[in-house]
C-alpha atoms as a PDB file:
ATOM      1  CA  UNK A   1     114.108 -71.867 168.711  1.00  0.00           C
ATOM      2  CA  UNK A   2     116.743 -72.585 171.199  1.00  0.00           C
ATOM      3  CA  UNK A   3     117.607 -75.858 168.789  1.00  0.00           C
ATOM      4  CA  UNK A   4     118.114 -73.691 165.718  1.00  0.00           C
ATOM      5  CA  UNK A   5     119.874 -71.565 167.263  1.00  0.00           C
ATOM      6  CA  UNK A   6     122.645 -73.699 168.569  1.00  0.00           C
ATOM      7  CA  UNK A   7     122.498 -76.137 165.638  1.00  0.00           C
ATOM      8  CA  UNK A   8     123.551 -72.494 163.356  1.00  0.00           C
ATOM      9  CA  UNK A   9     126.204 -71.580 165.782  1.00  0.00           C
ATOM     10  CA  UNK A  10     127.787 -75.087 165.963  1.00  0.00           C
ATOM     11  CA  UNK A  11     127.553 -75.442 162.377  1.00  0.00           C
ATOM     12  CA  UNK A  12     129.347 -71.977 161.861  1.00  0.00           C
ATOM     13  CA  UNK A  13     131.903 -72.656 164.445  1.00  0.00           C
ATOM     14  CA  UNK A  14     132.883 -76.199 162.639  1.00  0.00           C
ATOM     15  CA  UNK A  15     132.695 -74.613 158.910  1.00  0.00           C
ATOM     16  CA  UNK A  16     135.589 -71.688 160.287  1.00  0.00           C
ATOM     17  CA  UNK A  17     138.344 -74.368 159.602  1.00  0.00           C
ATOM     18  CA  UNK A  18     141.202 -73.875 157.497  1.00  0.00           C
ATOM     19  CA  UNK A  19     141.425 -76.442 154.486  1.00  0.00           C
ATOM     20  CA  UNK A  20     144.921 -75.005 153.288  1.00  0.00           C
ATOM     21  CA  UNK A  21     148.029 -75.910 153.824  1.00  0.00           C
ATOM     22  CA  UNK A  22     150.124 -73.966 156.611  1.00  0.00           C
ATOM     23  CA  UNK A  23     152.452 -71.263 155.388  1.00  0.00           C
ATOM     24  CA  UNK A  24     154.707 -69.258 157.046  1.00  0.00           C
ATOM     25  CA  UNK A  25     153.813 -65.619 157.387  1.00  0.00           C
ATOM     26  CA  UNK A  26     154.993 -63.566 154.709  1.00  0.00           C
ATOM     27  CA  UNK A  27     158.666 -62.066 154.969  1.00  0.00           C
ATOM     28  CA  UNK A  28     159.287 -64.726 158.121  1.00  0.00           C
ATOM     29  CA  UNK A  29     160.969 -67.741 157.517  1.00  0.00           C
ATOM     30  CA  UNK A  30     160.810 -71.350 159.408  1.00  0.00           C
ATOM     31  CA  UNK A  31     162.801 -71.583 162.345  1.00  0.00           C
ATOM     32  CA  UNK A  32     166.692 -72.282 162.131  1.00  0.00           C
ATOM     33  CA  UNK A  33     167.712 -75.534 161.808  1.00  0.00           C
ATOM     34  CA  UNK A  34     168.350 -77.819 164.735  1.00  0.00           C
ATOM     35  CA  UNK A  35     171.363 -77.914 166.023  1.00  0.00           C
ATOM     36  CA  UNK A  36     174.088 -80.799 164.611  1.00  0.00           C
ATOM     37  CA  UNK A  37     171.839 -80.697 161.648  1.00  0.00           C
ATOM     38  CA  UNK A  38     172.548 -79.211 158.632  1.00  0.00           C
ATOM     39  CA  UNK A  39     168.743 -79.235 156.812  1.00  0.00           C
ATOM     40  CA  UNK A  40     166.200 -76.976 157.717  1.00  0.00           C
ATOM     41  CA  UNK A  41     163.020 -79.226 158.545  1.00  0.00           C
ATOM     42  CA  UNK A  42     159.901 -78.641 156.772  1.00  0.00           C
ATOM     43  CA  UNK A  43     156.440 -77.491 157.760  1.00  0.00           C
ATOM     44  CA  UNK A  44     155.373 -81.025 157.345  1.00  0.00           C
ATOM     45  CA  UNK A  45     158.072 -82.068 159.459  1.00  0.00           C
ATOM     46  CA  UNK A  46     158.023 -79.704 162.277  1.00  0.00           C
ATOM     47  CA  UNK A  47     153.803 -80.282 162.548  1.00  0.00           C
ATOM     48  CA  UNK A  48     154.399 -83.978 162.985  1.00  0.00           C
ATOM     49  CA  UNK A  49     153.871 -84.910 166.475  1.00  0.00           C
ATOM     50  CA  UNK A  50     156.639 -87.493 167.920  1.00  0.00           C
ATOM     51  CA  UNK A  51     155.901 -90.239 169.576  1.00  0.00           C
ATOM     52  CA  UNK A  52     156.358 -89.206 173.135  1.00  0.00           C
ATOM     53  CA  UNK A  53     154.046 -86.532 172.416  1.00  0.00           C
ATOM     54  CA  UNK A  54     151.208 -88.674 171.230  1.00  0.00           C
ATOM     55  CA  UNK A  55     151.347 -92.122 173.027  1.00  0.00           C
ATOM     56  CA  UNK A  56     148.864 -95.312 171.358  1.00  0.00           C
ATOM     57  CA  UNK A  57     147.360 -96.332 174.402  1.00  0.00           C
ATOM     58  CA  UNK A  58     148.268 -99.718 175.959  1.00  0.00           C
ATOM     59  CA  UNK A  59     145.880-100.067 179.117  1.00  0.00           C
ATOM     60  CA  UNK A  60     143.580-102.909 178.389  1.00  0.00           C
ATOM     61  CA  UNK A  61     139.696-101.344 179.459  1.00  0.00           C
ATOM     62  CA  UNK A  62     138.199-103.715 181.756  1.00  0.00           C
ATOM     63  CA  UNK A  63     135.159-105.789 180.695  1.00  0.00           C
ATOM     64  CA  UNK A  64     133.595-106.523 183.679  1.00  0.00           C
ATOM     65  CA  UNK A  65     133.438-105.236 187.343  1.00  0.00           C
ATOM     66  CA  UNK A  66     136.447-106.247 189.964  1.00  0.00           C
ATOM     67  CA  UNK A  67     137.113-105.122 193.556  1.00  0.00           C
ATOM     68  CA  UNK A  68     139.898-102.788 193.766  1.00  0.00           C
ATOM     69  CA  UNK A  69     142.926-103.609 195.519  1.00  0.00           C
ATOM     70  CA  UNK A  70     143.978-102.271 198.969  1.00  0.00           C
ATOM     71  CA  UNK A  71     145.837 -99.062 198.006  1.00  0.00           C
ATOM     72  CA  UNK A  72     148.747 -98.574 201.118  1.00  0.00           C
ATOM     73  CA  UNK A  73     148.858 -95.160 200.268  1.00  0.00           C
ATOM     74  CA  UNK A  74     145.168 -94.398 200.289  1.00  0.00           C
ATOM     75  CA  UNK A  75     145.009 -92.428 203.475  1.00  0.00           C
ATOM     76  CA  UNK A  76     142.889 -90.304 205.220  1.00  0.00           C
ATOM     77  CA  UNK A  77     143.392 -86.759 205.988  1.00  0.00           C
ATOM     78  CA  UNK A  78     145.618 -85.714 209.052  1.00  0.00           C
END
């Protein structure tokens, strides 16, 4: 019972997506544009995340196990 039960509740909570675009709330308008710009950006524009904000990641994982190295700053509590 306990199965069903969260099996329905996960399936509701993953159907209450939106599938629409994004508007702007009616009688609002986008934020002003940025300044030493003269275009307004988009929706599009201003939901794209820059790079900063979403780095690819360049840390190789390690394969296999290897000893750590001696960490100077590793100390113990005073």
């Amino acid at each position: 019972m306990r199965t069903l039960l969260a099996l329905v509740i996960a399936t509701a909570v993953a159907a209450c997506g939106q599938q629409a675009d994004l508007k702007p709330v009616a009688g609002t308008d986008l934020p002003p544009a940025p300044f030493g710009t003269e275009r307004k950006p988009d929706a599009e524009e201003l939901l794209a995340q820059d790079t900063l904000a979403e780095p690819e990641r360049s840390v190789e994982l390690r394969r296999r196990s290897e000893e750590r190295e001696d960490d100077p700053f590793d100390l113990p509590p005073e």
